[in-house]
C-alpha atoms as a PDB file:
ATOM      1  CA  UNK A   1     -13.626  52.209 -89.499  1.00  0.00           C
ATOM      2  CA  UNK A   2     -13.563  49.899 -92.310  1.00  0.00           C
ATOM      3  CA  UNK A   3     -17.057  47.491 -92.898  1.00  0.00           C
ATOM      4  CA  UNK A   4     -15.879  44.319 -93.746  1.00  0.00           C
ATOM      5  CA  UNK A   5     -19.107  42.053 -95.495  1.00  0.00           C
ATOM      6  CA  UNK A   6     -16.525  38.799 -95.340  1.00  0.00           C
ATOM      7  CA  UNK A   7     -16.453  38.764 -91.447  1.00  0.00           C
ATOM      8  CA  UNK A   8     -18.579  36.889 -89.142  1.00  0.00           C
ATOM      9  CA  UNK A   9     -18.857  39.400 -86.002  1.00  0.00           C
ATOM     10  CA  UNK A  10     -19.821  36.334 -84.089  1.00  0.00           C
ATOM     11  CA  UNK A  11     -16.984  36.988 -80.983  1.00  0.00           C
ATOM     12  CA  UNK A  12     -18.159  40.812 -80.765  1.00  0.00           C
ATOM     13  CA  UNK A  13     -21.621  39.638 -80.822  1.00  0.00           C
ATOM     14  CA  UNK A  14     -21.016  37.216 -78.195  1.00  0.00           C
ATOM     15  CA  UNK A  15     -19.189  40.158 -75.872  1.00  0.00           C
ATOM     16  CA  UNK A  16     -22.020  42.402 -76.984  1.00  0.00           C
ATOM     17  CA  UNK A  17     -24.426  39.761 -75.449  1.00  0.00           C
ATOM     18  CA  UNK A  18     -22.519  39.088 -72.306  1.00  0.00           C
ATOM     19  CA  UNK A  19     -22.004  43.281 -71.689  1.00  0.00           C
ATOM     20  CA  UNK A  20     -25.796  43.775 -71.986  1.00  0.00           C
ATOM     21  CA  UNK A  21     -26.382  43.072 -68.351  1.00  0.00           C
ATOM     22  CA  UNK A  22     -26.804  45.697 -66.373  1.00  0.00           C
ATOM     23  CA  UNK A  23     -24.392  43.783 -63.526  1.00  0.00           C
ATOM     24  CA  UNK A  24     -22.228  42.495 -66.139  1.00  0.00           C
ATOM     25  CA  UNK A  25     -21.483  45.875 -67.660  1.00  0.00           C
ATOM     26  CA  UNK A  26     -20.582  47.634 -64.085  1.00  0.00           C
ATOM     27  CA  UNK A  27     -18.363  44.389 -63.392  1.00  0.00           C
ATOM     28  CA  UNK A  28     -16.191  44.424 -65.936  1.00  0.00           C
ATOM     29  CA  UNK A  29     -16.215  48.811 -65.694  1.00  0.00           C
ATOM     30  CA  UNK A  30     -15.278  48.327 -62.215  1.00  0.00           C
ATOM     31  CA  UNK A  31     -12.482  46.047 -63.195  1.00  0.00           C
ATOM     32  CA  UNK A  32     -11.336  48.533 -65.762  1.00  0.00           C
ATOM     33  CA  UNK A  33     -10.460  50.866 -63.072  1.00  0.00           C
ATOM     34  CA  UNK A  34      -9.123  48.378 -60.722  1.00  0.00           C
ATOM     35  CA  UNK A  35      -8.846  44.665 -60.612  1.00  0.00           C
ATOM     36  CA  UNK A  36     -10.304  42.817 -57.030  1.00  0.00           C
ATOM     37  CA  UNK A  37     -11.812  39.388 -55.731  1.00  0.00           C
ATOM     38  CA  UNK A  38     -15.312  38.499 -55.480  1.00  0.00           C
ATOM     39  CA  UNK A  39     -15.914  39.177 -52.242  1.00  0.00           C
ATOM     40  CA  UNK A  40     -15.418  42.979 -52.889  1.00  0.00           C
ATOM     41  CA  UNK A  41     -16.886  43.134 -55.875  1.00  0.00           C
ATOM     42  CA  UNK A  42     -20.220  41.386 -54.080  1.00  0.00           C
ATOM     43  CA  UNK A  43     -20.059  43.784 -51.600  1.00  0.00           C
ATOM     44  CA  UNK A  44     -19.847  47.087 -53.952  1.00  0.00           C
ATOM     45  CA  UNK A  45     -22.597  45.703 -55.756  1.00  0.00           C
ATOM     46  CA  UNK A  46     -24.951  44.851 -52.605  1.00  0.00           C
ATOM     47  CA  UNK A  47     -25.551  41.432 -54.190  1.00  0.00           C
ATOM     48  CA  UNK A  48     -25.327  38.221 -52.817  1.00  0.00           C
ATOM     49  CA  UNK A  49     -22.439  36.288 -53.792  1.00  0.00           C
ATOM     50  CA  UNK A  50     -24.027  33.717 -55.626  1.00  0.00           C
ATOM     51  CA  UNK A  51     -24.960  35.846 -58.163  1.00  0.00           C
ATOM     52  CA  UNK A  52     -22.164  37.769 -58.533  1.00  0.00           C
ATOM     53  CA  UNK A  53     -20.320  34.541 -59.160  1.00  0.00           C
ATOM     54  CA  UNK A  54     -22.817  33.341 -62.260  1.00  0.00           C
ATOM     55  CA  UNK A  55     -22.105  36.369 -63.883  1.00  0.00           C
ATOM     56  CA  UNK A  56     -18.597  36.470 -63.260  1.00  0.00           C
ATOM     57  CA  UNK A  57     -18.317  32.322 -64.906  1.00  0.00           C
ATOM     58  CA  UNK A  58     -20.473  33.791 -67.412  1.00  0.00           C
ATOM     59  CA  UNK A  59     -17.393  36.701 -68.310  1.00  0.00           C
ATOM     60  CA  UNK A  60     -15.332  34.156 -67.753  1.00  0.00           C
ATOM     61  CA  UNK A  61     -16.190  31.443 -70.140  1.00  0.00           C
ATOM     62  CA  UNK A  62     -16.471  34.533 -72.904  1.00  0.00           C
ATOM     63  CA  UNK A  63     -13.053  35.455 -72.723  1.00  0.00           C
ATOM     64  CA  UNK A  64     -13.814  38.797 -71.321  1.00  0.00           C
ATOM     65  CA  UNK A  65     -12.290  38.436 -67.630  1.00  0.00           C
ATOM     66  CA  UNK A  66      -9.373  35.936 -65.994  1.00  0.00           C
ATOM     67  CA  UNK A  67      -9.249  35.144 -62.130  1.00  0.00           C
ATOM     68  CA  UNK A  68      -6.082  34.542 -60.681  1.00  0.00           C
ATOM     69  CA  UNK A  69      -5.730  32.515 -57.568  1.00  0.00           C
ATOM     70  CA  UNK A  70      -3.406  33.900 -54.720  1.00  0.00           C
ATOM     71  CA  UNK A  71      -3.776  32.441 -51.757  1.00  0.00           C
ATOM     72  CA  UNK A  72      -7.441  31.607 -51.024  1.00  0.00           C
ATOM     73  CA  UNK A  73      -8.313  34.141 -53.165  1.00  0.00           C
ATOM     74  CA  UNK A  74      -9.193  34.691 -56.626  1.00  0.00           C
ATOM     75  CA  UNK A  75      -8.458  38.474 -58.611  1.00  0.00           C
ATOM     76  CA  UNK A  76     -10.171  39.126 -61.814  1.00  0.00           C
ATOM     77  CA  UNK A  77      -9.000  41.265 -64.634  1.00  0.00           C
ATOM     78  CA  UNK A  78     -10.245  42.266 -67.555  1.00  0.00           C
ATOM     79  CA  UNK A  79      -8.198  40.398 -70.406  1.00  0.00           C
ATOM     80  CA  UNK A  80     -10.314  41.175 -73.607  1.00  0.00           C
ATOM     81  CA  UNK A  81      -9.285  44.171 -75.433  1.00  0.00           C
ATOM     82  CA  UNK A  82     -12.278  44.126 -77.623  1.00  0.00           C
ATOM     83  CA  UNK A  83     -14.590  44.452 -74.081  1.00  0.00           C
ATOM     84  CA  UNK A  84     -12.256  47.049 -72.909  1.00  0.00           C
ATOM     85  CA  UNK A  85     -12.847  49.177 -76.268  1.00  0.00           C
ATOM     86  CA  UNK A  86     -16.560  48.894 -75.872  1.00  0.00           C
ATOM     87  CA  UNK A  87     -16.598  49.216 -72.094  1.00  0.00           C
ATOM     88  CA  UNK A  88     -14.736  52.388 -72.910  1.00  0.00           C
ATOM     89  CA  UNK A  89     -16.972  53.603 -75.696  1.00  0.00           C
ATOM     90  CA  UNK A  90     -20.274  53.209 -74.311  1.00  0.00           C
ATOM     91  CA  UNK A  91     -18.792  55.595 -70.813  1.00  0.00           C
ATOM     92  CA  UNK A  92     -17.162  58.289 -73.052  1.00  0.00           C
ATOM     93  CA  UNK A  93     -19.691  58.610 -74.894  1.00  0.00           C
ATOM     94  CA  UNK A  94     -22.842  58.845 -71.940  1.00  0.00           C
ATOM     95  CA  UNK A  95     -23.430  61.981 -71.137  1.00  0.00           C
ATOM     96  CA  UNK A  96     -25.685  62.894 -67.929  1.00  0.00           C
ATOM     97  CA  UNK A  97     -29.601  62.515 -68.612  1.00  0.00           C
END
């Protein structure tokens, strides 16, 4: 890795910021694995769907996930590479407590 003291890092702080939730963080590894709608992700999370929705606009509006309407339905992805590589990172490197 090279340092580079001419960059900003503002768009990996802001995907830093938006993967420090605990809910955000196991959205976004959940789509990793496998993409879904709302209503399943709500309901593997136990949460109501209100708030899975905030935090889903909030990944959203970032640039980390996409929804795709089919039907009455809308599938998210994860479309940021950079959130992928840090998703990634933080799981491979975790080791059991």
């Amino acid at each position: 890795m090279t340092f580079d003291k001419t960059k900003t890092y503002e768009r990996e702080a802001d995907i830093l910021k938006a993967l420090g939730h605990p809910i955000r963080l196991k959205i976004v590894a959940g789509l990793l694995t496998e993409g879904c709608n709302v209503k399943k992700i709500w309901e593997c999370l136990g949460l109501p769907q209100a708030t899975v929705s905030q935090h889903l606009a909030l990944l959203k509006n970032k640039g980390i996930i996409e929804g795709r309407r089919t039907g009455v339905e809308v599938f998210y992805t994860v479309i940021s590479e950079d959130a992928r590589r840090i998703v990634e990172a933080v799981f491979q490197q975790s080791a059991p407590l």
